[in-house]
PDB file of N, CA and C in Angstrom:
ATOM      1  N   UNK A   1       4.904 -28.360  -4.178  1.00  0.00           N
ATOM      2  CA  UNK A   1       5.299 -27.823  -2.889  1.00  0.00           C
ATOM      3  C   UNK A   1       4.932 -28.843  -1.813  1.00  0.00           C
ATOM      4  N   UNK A   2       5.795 -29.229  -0.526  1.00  0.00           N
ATOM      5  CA  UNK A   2       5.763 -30.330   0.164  1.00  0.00           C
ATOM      6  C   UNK A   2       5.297 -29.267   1.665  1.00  0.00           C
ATOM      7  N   UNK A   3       4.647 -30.280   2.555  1.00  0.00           N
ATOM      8  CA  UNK A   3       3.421 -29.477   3.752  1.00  0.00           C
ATOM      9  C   UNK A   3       4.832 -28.239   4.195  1.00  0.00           C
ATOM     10  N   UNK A   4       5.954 -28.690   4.000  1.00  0.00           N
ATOM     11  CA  UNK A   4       6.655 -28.022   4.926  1.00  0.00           C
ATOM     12  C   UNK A   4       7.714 -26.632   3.940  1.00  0.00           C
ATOM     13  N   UNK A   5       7.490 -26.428   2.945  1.00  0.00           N
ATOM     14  CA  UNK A   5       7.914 -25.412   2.643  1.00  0.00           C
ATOM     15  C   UNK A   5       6.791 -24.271   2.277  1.00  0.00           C
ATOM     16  N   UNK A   6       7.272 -23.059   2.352  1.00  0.00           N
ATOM     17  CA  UNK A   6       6.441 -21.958   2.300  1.00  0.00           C
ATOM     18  C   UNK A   6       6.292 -21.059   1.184  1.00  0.00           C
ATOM     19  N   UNK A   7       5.144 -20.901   0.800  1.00  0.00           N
ATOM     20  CA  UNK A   7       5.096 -20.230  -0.695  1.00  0.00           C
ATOM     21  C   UNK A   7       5.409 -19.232  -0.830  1.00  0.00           C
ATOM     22  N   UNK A   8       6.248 -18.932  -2.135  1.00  0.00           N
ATOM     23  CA  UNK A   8       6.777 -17.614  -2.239  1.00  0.00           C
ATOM     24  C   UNK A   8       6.163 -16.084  -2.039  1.00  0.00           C
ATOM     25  N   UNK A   9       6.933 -15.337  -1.723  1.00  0.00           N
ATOM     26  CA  UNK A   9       6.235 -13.909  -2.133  1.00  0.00           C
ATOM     27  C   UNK A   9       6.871 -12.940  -2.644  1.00  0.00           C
ATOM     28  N   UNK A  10       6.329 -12.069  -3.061  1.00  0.00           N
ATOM     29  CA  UNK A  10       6.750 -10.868  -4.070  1.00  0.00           C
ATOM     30  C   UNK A  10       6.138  -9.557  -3.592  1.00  0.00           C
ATOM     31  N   UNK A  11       7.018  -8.613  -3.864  1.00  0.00           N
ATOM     32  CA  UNK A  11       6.419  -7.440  -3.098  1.00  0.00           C
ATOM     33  C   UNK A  11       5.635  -6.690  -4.269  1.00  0.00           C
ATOM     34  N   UNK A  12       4.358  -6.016  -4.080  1.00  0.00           N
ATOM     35  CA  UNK A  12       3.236  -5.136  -4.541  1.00  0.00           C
ATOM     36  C   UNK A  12       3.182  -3.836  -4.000  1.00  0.00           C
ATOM     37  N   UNK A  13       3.682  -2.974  -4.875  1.00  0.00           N
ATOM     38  CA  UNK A  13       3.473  -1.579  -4.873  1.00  0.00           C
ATOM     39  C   UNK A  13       2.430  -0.744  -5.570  1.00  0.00           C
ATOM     40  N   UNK A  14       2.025  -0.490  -4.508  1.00  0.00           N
ATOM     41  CA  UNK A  14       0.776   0.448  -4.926  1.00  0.00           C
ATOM     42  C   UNK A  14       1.475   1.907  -5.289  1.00  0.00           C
ATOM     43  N   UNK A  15       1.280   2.258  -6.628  1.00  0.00           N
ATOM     44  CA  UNK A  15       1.648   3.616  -7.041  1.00  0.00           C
ATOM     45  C   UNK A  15       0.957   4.940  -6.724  1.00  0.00           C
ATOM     46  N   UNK A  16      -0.250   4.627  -6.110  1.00  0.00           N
ATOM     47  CA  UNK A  16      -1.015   5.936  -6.204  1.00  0.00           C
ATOM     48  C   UNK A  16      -0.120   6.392  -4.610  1.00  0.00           C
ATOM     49  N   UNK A  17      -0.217   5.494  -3.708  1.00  0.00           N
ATOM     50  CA  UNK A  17      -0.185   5.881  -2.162  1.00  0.00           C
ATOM     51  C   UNK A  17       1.491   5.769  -1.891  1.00  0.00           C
ATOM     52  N   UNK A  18       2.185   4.896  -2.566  1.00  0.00           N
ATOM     53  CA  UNK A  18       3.571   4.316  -2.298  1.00  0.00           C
ATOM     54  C   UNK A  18       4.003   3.383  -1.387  1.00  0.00           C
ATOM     55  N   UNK A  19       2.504   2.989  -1.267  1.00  0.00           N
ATOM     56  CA  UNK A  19       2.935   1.536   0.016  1.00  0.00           C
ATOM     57  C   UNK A  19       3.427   0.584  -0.900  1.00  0.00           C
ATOM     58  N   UNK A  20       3.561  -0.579  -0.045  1.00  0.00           N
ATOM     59  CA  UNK A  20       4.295  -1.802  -1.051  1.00  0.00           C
ATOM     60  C   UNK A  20       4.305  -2.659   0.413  1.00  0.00           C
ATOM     61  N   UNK A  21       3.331  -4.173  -0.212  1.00  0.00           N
ATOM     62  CA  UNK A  21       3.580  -4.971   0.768  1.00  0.00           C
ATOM     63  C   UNK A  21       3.526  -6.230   0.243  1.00  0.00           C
ATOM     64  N   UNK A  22       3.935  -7.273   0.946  1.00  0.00           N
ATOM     65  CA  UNK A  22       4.300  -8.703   0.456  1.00  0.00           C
ATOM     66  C   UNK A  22       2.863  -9.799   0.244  1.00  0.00           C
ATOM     67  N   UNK A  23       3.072 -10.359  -0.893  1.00  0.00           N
ATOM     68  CA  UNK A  23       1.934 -11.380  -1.696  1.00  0.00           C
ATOM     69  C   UNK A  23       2.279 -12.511  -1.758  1.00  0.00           C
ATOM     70  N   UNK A  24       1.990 -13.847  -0.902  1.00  0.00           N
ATOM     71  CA  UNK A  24       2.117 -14.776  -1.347  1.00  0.00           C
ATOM     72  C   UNK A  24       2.001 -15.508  -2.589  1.00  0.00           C
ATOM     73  N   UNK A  25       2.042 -16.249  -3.657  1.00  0.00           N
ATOM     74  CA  UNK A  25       2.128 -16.851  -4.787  1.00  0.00           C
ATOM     75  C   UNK A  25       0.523 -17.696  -4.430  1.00  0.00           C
ATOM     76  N   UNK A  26       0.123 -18.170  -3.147  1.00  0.00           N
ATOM     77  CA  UNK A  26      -1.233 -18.483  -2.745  1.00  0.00           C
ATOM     78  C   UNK A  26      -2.362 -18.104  -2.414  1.00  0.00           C
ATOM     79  N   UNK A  27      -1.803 -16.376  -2.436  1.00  0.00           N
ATOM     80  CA  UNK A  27      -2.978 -15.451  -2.192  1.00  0.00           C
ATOM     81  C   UNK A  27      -2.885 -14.220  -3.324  1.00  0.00           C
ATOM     82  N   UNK A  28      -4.345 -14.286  -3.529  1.00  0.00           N
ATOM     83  CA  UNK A  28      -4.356 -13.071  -4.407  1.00  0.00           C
ATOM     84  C   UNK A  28      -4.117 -11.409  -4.153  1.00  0.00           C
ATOM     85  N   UNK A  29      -3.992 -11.021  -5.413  1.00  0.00           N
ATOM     86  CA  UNK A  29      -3.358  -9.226  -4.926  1.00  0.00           C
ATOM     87  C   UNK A  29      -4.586  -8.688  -4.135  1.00  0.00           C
ATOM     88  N   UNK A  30      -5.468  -8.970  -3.742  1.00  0.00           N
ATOM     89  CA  UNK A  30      -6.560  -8.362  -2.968  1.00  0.00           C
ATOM     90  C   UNK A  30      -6.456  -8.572  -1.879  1.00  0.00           C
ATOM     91  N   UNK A  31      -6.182 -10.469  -1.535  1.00  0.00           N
ATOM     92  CA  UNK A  31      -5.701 -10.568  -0.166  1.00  0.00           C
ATOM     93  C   UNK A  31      -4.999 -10.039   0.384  1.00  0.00           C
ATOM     94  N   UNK A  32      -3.718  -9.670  -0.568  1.00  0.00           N
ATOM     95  CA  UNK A  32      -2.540  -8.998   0.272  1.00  0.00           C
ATOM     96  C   UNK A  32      -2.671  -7.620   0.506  1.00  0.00           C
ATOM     97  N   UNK A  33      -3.389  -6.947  -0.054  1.00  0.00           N
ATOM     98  CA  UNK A  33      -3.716  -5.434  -0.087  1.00  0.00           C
ATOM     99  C   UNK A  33      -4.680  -5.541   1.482  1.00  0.00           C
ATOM    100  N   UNK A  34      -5.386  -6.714   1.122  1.00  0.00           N
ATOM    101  CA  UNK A  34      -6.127  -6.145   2.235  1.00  0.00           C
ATOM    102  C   UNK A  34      -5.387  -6.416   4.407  1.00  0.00           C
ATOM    103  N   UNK A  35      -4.393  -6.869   4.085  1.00  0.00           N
ATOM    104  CA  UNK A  35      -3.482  -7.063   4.999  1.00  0.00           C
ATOM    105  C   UNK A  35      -2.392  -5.799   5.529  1.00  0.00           C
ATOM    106  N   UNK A  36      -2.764  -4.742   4.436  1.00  0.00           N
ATOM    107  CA  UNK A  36      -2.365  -3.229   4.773  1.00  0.00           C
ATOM    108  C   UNK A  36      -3.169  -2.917   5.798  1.00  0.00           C
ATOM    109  N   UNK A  37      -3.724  -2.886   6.393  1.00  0.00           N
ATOM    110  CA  UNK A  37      -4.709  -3.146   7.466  1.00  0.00           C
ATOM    111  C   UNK A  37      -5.280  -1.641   7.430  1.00  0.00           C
ATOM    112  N   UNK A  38      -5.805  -1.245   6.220  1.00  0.00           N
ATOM    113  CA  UNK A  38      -6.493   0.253   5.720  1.00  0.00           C
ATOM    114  C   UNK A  38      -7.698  -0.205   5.988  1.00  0.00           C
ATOM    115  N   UNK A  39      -8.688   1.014   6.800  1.00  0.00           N
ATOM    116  CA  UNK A  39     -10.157   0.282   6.540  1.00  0.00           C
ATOM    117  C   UNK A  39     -11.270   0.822   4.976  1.00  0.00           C
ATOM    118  N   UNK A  40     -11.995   0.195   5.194  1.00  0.00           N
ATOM    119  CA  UNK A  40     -12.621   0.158   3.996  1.00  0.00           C
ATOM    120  C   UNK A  40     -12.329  -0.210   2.642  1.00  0.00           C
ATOM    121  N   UNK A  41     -11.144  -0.781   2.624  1.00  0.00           N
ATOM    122  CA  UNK A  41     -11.258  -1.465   1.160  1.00  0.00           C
ATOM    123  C   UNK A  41     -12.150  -3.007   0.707  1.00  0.00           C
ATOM    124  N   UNK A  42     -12.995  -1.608  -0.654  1.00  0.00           N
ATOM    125  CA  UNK A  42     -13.873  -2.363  -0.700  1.00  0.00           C
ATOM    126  C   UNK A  42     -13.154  -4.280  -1.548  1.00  0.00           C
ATOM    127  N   UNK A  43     -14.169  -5.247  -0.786  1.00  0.00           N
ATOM    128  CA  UNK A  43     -13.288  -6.714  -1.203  1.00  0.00           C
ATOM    129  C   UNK A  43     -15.199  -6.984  -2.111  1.00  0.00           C
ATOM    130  N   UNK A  44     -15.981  -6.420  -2.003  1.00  0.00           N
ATOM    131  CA  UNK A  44     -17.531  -7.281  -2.846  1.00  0.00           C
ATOM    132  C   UNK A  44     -17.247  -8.534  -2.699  1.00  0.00           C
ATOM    133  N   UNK A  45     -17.194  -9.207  -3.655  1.00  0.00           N
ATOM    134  CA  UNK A  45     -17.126 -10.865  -3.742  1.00  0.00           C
ATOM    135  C   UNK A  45     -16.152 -11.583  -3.286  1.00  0.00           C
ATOM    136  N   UNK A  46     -15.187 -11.409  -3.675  1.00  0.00           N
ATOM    137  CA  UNK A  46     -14.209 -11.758  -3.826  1.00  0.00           C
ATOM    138  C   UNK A  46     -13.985 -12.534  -4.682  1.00  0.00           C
ATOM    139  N   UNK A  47     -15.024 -12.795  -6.013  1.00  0.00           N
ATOM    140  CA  UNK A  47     -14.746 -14.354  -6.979  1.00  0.00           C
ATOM    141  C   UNK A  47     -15.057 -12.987  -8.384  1.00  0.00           C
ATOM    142  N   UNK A  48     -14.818 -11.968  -8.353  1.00  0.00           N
ATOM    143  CA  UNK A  48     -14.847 -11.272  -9.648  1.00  0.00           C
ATOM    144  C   UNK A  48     -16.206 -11.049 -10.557  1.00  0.00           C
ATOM    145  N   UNK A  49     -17.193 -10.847  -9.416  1.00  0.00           N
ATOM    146  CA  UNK A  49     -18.355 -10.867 -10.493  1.00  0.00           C
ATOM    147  C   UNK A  49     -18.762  -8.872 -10.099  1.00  0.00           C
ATOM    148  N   UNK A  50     -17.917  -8.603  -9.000  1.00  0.00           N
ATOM    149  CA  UNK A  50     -18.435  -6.974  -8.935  1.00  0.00           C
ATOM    150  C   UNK A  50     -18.226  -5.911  -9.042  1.00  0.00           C
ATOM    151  N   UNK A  51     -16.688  -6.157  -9.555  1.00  0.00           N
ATOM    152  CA  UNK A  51     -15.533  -5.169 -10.368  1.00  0.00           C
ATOM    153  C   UNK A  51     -15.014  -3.985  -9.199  1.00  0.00           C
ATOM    154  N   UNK A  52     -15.384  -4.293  -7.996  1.00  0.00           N
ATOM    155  CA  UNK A  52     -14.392  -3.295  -7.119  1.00  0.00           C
ATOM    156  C   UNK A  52     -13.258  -3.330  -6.897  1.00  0.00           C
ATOM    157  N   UNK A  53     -12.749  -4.153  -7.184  1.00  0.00           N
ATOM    158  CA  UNK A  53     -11.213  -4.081  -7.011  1.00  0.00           C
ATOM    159  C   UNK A  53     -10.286  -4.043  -8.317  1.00  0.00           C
ATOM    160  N   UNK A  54     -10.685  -3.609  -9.274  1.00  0.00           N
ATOM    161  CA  UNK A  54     -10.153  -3.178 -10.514  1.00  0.00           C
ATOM    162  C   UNK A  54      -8.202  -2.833 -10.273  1.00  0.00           C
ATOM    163  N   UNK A  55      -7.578  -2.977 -11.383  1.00  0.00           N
ATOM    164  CA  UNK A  55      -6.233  -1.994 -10.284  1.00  0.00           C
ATOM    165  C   UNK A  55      -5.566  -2.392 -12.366  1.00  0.00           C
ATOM    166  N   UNK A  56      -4.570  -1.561 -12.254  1.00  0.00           N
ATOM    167  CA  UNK A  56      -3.562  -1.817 -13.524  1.00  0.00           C
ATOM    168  C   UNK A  56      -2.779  -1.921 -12.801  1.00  0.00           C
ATOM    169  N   UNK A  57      -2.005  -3.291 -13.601  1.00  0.00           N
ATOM    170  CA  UNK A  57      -0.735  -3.392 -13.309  1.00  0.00           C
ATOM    171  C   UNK A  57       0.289  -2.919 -14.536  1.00  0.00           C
ATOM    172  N   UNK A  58       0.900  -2.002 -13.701  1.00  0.00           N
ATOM    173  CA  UNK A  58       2.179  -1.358 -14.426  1.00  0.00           C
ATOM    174  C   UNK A  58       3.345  -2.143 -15.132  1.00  0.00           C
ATOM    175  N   UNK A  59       3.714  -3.008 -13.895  1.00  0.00           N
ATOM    176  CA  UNK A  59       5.089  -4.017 -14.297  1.00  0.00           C
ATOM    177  C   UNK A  59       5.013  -4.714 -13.294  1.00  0.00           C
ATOM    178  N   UNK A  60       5.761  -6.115 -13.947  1.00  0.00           N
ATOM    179  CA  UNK A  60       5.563  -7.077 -13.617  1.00  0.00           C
ATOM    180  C   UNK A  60       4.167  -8.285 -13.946  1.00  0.00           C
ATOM    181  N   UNK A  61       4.728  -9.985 -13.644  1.00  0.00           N
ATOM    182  CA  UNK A  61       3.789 -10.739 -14.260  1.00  0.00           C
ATOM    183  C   UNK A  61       2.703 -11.623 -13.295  1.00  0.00           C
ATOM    184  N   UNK A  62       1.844 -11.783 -13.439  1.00  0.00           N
ATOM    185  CA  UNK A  62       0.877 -12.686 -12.537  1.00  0.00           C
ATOM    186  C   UNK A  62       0.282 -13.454 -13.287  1.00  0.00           C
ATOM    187  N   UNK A  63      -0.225 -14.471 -12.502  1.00  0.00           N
ATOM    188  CA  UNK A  63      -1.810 -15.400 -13.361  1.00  0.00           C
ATOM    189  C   UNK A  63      -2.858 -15.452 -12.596  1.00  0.00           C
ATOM    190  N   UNK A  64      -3.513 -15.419 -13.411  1.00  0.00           N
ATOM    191  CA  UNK A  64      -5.190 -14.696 -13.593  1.00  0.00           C
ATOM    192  C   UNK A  64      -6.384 -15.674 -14.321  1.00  0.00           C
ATOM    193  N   UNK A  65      -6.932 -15.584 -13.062  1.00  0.00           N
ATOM    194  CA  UNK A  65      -8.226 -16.322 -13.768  1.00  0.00           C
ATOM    195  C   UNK A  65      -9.348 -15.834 -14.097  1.00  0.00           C
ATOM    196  N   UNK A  66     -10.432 -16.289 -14.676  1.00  0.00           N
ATOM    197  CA  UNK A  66     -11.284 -16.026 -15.731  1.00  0.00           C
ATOM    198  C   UNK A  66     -11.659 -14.649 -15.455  1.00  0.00           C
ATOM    199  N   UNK A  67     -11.672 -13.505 -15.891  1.00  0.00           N
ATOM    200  CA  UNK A  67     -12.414 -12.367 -15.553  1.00  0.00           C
ATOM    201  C   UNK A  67     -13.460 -12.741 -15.961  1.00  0.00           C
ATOM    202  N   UNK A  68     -14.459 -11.433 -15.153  1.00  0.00           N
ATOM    203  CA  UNK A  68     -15.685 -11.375 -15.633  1.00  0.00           C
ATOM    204  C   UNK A  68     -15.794 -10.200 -16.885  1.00  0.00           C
ATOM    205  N   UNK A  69     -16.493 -10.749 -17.862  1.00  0.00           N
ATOM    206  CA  UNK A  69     -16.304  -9.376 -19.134  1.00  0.00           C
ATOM    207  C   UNK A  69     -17.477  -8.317 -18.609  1.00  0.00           C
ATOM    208  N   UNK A  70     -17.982  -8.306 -17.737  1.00  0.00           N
ATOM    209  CA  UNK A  70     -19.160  -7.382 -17.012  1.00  0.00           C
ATOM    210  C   UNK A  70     -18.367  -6.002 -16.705  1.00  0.00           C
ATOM    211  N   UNK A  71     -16.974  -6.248 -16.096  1.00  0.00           N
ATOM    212  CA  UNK A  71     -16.086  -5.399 -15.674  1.00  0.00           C
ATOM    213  C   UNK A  71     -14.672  -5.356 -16.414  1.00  0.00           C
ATOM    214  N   UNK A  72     -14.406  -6.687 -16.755  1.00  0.00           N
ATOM    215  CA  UNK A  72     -12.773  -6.320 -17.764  1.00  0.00           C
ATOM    216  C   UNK A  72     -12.927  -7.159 -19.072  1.00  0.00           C
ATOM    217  N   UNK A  73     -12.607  -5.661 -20.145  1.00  0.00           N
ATOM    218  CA  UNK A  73     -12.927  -6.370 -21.256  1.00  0.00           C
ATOM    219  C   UNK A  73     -11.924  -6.860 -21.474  1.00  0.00           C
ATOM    220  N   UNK A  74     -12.047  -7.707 -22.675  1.00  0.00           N
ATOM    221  CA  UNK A  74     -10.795  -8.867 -23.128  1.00  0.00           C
ATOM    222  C   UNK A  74      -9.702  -7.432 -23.637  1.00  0.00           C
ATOM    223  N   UNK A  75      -9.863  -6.375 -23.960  1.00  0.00           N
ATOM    224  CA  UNK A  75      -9.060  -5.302 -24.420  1.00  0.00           C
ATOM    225  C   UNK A  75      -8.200  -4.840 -23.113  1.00  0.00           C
ATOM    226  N   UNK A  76      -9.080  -4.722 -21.966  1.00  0.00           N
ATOM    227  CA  UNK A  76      -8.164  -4.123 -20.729  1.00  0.00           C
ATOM    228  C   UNK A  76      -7.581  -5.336 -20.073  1.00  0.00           C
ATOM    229  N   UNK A  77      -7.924  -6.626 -19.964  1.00  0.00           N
ATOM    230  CA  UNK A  77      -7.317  -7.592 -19.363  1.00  0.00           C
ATOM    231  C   UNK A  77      -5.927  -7.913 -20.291  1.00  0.00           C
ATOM    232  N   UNK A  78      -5.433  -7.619 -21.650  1.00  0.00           N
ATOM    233  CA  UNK A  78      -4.199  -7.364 -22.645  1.00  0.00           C
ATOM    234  C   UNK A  78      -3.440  -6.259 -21.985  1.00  0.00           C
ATOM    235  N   UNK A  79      -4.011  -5.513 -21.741  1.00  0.00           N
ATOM    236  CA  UNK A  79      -3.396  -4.091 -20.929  1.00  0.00           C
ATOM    237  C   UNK A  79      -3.405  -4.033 -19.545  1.00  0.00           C
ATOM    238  N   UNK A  80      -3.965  -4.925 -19.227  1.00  0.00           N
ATOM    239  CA  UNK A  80      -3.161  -5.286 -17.269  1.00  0.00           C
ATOM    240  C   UNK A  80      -4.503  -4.802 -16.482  1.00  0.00           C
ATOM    241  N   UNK A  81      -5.592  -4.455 -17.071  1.00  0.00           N
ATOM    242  CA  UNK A  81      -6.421  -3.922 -16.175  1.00  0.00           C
ATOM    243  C   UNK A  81      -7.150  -4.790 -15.509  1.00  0.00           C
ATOM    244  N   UNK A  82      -7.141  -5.358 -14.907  1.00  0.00           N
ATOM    245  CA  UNK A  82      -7.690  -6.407 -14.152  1.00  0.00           C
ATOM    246  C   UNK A  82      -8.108  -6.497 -12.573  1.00  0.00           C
ATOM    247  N   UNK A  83      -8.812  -7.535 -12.336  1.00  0.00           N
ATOM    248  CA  UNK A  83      -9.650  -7.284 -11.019  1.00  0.00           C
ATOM    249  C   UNK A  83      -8.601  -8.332  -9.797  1.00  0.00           C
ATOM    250  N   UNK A  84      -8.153  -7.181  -8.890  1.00  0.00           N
ATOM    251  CA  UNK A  84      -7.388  -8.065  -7.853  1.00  0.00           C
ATOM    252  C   UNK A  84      -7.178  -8.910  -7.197  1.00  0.00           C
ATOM    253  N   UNK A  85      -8.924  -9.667  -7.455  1.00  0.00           N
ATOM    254  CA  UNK A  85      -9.346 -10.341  -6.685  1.00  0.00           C
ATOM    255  C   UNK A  85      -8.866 -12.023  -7.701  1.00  0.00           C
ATOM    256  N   UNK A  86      -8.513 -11.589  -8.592  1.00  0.00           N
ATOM    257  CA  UNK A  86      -8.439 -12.907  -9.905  1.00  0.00           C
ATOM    258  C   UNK A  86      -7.093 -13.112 -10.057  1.00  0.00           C
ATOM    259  N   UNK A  87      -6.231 -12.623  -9.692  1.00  0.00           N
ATOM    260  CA  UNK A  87      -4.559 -12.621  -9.600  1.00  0.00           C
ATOM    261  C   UNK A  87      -3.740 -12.832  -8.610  1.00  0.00           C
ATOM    262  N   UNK A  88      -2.322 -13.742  -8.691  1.00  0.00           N
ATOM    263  CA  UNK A  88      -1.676 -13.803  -7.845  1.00  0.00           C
ATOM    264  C   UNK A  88      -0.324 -13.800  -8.610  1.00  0.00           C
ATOM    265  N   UNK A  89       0.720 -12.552  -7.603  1.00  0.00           N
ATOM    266  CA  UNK A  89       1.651 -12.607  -8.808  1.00  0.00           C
ATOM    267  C   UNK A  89       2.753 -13.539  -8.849  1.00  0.00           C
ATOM    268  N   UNK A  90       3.732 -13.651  -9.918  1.00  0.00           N
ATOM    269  CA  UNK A  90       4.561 -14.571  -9.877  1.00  0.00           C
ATOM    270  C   UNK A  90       6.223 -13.686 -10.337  1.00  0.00           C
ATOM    271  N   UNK A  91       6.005 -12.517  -9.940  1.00  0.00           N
ATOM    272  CA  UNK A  91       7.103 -11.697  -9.374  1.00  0.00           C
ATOM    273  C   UNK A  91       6.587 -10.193  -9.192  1.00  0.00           C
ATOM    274  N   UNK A  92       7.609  -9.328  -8.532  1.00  0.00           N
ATOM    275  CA  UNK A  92       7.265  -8.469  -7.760  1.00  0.00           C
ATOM    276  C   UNK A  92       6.006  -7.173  -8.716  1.00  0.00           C
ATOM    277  N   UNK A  93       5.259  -6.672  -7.935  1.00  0.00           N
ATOM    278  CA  UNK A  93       4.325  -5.986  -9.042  1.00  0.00           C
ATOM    279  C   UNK A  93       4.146  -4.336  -8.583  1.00  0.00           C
ATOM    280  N   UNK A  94       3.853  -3.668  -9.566  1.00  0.00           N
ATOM    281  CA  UNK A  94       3.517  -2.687  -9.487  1.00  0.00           C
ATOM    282  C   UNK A  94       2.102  -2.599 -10.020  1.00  0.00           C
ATOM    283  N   UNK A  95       1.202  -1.611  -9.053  1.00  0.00           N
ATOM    284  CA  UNK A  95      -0.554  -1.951  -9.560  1.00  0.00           C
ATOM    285  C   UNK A  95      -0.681  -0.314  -9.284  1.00  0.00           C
ATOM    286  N   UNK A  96      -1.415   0.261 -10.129  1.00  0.00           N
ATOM    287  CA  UNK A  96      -2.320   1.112  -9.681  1.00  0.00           C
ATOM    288  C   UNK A  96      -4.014   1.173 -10.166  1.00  0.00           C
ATOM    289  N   UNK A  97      -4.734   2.149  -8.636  1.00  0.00           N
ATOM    290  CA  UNK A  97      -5.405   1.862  -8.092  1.00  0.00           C
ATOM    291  C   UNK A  97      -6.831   2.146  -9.187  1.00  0.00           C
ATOM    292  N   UNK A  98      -7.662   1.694  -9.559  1.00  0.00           N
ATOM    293  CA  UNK A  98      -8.524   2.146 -10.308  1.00  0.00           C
ATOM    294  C   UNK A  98     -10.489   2.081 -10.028  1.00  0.00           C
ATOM    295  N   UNK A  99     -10.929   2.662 -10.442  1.00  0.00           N
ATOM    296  CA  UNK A  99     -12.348   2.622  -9.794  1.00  0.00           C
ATOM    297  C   UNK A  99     -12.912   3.261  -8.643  1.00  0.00           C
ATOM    298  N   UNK A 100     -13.647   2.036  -8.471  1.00  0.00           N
ATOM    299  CA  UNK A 100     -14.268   2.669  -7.140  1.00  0.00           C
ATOM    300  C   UNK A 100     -13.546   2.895  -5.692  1.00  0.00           C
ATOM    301  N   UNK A 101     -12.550   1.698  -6.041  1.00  0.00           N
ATOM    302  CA  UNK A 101     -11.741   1.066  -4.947  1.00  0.00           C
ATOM    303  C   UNK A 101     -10.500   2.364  -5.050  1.00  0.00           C
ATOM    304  N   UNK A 102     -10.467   3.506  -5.725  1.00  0.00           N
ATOM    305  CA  UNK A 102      -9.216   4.150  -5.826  1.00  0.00           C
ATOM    306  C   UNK A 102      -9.577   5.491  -4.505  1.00  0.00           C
ATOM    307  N   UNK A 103     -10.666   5.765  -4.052  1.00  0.00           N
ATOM    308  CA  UNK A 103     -10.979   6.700  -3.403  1.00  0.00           C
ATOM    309  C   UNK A 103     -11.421   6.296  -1.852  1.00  0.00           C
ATOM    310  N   UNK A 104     -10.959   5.072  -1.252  1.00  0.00           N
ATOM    311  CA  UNK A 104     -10.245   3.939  -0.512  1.00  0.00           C
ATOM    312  C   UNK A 104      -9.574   4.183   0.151  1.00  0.00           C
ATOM    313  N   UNK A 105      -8.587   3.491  -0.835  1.00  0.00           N
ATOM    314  CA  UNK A 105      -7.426   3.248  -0.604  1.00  0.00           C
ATOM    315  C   UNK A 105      -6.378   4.155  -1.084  1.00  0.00           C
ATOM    316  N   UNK A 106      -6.744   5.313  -2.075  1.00  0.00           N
ATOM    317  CA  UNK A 106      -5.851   6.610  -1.709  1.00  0.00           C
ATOM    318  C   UNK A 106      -6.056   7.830  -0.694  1.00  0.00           C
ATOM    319  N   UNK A 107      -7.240   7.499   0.377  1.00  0.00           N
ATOM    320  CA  UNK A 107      -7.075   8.724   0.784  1.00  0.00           C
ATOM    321  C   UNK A 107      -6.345   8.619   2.085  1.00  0.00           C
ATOM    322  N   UNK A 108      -5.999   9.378   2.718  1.00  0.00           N
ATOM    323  CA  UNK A 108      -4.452   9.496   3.623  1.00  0.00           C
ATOM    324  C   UNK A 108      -5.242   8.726   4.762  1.00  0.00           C
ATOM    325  N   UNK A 109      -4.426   8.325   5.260  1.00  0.00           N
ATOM    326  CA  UNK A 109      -4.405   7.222   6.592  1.00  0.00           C
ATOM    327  C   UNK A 109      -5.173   7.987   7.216  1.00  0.00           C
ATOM    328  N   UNK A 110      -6.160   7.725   8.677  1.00  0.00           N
ATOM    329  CA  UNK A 110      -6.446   8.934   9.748  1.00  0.00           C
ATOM    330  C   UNK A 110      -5.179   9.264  10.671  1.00  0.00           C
ATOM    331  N   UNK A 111      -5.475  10.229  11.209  1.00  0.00           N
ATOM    332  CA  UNK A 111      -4.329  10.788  12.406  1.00  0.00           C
ATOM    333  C   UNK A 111      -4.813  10.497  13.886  1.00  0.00           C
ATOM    334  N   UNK A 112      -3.845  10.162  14.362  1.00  0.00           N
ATOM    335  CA  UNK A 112      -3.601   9.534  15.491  1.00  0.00           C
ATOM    336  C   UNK A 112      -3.851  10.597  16.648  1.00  0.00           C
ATOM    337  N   UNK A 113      -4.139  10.726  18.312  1.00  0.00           N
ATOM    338  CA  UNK A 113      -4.183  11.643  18.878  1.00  0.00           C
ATOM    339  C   UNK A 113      -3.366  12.390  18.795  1.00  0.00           C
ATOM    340  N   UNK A 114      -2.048  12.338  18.261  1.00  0.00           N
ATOM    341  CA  UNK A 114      -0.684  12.867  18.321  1.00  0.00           C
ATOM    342  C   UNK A 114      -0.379  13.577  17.040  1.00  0.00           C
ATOM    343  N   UNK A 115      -1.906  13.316  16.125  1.00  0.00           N
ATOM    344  CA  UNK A 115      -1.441  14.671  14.695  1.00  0.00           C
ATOM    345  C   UNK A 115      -0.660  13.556  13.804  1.00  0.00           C
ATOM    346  N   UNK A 116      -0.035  12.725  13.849  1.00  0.00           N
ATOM    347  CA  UNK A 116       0.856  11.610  13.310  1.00  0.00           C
ATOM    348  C   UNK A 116      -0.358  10.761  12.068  1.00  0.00           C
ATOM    349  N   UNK A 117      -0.008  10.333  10.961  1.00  0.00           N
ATOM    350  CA  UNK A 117      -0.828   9.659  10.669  1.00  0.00           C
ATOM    351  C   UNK A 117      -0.660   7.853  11.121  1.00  0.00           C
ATOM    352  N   UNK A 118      -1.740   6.840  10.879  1.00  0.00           N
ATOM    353  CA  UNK A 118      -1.900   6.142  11.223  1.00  0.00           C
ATOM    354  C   UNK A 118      -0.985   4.921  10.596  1.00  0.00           C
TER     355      UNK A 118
END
């Protein structure tokens, strides 16, 4: 890639809530989640040693670096269970939400003075 073109992205749908927002190919699925601009999602490390951001991916493919086996065994990282913070996808994904991080980022937006959610 040359300074002047821009890295791809792919859209990430979160199944539990039904959002879906765009992932650069340079940032991981955590970064981009956390650009939903929800508060409290928990990010811990961000280098995969604290397993909060756990998530399955349903469909679709990414690459992923080293998990930590503290949190994903070599059995759930075969089965997509993996930590968000270690992935970036390389087409559009579907993830749902798992752990600690699922009671987060599924619970309903707050409401606005207007009863509206946020």
């Amino acid at each position: 890639m040359t300074q002047t073109e821009t890295p791809e992205s792919f859209s990430v749908a979160i199944q539990d809530t039904g959002e879906t927002y765009r992932c650069r190919t340079d940032q991981t699925v955590l970064e981009g989640m956390e650009r939903l601009g929800r508060k409290g999602i928990p990010v811990g490390c961000r280098q995969g040693g604290c397993g909060v951001c756990k998530v399955a991916v349903l469909s679709g493919s990414y690459v992923a670096k080293v998990m930590n086996r503290d949190h994903v065994s070599a059995e759930d990282e075969a089965c997509g269970r993996v930590l968000s913070c270690r992935i970036r996808p390389t087409t559009d994904l579907q993830v749902q939400v798992l752990g600690s991080m699922k009671k987060t980022v599924c619970r309903p937006a707050p409401l606005n003075g207007l009863g509206e959610q946020t």
